[in-house]
Protein backbone atom coordinates (compact mmCIF):
# COMPACT_ATOMS: atom_id res chain seq x y z
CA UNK A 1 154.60 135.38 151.47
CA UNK A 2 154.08 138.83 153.58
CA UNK A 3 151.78 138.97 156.88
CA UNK A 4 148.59 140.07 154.87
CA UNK A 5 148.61 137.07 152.66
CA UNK A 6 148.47 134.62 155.90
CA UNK A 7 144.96 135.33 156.49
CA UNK A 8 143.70 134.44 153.23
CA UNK A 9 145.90 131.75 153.02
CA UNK A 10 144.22 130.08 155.96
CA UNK A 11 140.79 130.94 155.32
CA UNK A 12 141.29 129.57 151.82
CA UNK A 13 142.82 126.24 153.13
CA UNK A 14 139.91 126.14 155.65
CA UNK A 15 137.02 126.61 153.12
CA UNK A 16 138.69 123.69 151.22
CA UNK A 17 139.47 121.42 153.70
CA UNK A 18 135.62 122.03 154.50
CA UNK A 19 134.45 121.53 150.88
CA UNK A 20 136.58 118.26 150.67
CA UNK A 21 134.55 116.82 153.66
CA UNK A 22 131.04 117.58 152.40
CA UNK A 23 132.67 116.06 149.01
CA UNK A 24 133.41 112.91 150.71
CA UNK A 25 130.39 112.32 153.06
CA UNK A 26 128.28 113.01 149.72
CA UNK A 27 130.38 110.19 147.73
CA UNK A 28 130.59 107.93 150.72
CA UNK A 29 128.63 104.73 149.92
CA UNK A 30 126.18 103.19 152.86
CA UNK A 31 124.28 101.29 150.31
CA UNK A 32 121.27 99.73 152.15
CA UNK A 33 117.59 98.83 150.51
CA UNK A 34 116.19 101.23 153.33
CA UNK A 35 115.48 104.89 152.43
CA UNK A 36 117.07 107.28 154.84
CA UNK A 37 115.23 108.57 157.51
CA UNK A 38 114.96 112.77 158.31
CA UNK A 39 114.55 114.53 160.88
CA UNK A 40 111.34 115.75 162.27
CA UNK A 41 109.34 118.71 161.14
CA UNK A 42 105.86 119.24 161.93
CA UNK A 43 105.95 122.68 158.80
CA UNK A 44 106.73 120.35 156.29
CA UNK A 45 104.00 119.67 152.61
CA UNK A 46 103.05 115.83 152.29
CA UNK A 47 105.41 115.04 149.05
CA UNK A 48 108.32 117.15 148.03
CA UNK A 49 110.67 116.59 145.40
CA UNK A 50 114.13 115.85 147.43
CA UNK A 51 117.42 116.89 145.66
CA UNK A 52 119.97 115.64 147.91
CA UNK A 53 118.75 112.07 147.49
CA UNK A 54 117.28 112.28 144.22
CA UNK A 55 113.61 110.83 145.44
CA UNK A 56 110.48 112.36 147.18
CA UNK A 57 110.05 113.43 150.77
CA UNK A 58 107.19 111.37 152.41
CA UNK A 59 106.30 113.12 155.29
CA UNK A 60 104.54 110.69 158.14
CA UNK A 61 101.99 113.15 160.20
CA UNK A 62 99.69 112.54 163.29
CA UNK A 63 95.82 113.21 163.16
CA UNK A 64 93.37 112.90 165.63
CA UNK A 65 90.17 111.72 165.37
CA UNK A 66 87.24 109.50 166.41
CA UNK A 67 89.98 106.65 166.64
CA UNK A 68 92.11 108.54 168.31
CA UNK A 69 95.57 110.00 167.67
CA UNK A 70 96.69 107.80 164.30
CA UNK A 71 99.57 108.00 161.40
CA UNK A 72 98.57 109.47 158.25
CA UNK A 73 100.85 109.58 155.24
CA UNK A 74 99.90 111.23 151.57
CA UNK A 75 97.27 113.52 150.96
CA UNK A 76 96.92 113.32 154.69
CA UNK A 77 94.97 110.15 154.10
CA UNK A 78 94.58 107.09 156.97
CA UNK A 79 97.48 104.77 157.63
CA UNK A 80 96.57 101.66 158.80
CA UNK A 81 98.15 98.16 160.31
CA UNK A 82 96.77 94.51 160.09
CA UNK A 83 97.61 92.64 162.88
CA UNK A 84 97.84 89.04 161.01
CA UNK A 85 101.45 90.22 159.98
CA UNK A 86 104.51 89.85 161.71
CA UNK A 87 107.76 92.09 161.89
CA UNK A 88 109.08 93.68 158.06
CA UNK A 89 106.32 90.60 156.43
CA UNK A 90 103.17 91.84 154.72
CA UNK A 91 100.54 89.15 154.85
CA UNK A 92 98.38 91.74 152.73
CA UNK A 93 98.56 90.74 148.96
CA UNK A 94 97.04 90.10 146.05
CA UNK A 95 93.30 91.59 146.16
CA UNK A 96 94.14 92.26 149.81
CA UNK A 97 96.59 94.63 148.61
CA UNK A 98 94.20 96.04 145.92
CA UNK A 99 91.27 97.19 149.32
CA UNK A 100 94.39 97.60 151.39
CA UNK A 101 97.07 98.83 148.97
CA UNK A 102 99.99 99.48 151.34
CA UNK A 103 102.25 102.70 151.74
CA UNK A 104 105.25 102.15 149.68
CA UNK A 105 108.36 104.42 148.43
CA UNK A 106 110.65 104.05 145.76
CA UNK A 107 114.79 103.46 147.32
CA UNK A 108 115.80 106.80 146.37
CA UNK A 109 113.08 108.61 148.45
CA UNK A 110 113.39 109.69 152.38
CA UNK A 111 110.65 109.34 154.87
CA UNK A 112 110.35 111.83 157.34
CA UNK A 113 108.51 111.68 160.72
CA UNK A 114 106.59 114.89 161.85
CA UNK A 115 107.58 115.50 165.65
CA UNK A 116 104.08 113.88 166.84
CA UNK A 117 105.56 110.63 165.49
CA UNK A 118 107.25 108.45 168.09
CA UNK A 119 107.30 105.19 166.45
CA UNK A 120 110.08 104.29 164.45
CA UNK A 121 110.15 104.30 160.58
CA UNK A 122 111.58 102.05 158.29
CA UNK A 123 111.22 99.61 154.68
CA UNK A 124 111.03 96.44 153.95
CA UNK A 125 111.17 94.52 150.67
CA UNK A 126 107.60 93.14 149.98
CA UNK A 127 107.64 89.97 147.37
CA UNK A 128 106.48 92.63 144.42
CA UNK A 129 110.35 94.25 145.16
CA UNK A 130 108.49 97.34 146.46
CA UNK A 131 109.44 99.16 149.69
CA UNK A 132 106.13 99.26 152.04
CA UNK A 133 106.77 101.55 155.09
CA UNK A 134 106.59 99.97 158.46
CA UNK A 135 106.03 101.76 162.19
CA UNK A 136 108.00 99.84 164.42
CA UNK A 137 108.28 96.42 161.85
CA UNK A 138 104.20 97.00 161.30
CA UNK A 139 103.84 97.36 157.78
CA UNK A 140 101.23 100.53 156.86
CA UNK A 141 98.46 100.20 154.47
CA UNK A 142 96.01 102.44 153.18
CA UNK A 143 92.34 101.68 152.89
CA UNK A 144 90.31 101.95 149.64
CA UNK A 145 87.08 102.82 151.09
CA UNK A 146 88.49 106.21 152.97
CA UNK A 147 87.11 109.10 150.68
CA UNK A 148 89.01 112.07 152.03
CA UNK A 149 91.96 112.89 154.30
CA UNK A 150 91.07 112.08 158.34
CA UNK A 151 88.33 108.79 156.87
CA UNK A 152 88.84 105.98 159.19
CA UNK A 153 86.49 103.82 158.09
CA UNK A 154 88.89 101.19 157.52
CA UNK A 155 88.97 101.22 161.30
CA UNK A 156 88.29 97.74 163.17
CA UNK A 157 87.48 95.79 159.57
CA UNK A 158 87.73 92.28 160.00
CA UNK A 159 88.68 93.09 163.56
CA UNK A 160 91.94 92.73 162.62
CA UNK A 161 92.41 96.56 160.62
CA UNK A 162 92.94 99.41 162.69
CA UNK A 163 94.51 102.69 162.66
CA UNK A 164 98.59 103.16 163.07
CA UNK A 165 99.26 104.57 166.34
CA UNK A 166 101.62 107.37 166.55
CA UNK A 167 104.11 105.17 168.80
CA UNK A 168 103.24 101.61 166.46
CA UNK A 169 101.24 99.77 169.27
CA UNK A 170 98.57 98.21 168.57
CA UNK A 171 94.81 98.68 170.50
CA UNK A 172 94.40 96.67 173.45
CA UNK A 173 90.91 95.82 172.98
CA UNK A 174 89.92 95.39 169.03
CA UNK A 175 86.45 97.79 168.40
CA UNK A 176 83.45 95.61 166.99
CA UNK A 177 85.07 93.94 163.44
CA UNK A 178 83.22 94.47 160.46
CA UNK A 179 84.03 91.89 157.60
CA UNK A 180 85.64 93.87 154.38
């Protein structure tokens, strides 16, 4: 091998070595039921298609409002929580889940948080075997009677509805109920 081979020689080796470790981080298997989780971006369309993990994108944003600052997921509509149930369990079925159907994504697709988000995202496994998205262990719903993108009318219902909160609090006083 002469001097002017060397180069080329190590940049080859290099660019392989580097191709074998993307290979093996891409065939690696961390099986889990939860969708993986992305990285911020405030730039980003509602639903994508997502090569890399062969699902959709579900991008999480933050509105503001009459109720406040509060989660919204696609089309932009009005995420909401219902404070009857507990951590990852949905309490919400049935023809609760047909007013209230709740935010779900198939295990293939990613969620990802705009940077206004500071609650954490994650899945659970409702009883149907569908994924419903959760802020913080809350599970989110939509509501049925919201017409358009930024509707909060599903606000207070019951007094036990009310908007997600960026950071997956709940209020601290409930607004006047209305039954549903």
């Amino acid at each position: 091998m002469n001097s002017t081979d060397r180069p080329f020689r190590s940049q080859l080796l290099a660019t392989l070595g580097g191709i074998a470790l993307v290979l093996a981080a891409c065939s690696s298997s961390g099986a889990t039921s939860a969708p993986s989780v992305a990285a911020p971006s405030a730039a980003a369309p509602n639903t994508s298609a997502s090569a890399a993990a062969g699902g959709a994108t579900h991008v999480v944003a933050v509105a503001n409002g009459a109720a406040g600052a509060f989660l919204t997921g696609e089309g932009s509509k009005t995420l909401y929580v219902f404070t009857p149930d507990s951590k990852d369990t949905s309490t919400c079925v049935a023809a609760c889940a047909t007013k209230w159907p709740p935010f779900t994504i198939a295990a293939a697709d990613t969620l990802k948080p705009d940077a206004s988000v500071t609650g954490t995202l994650a899945t659970f496994a409702r009883p149907d075997g569908m994924l419903q998205v959760t802020v913080n262990g809350r599970p989110l719903y939509y509501y049925s009677g919201d017409a358009k993108a930024g509707d909060t009318t599903g606000e207070g219902v019951g007094g036990k509805w009310f908007v997600a909160t960026p950071d997956g609090t709940l209020p601290s006083a409930a607004p006047s109920g209305r039954s549903y």
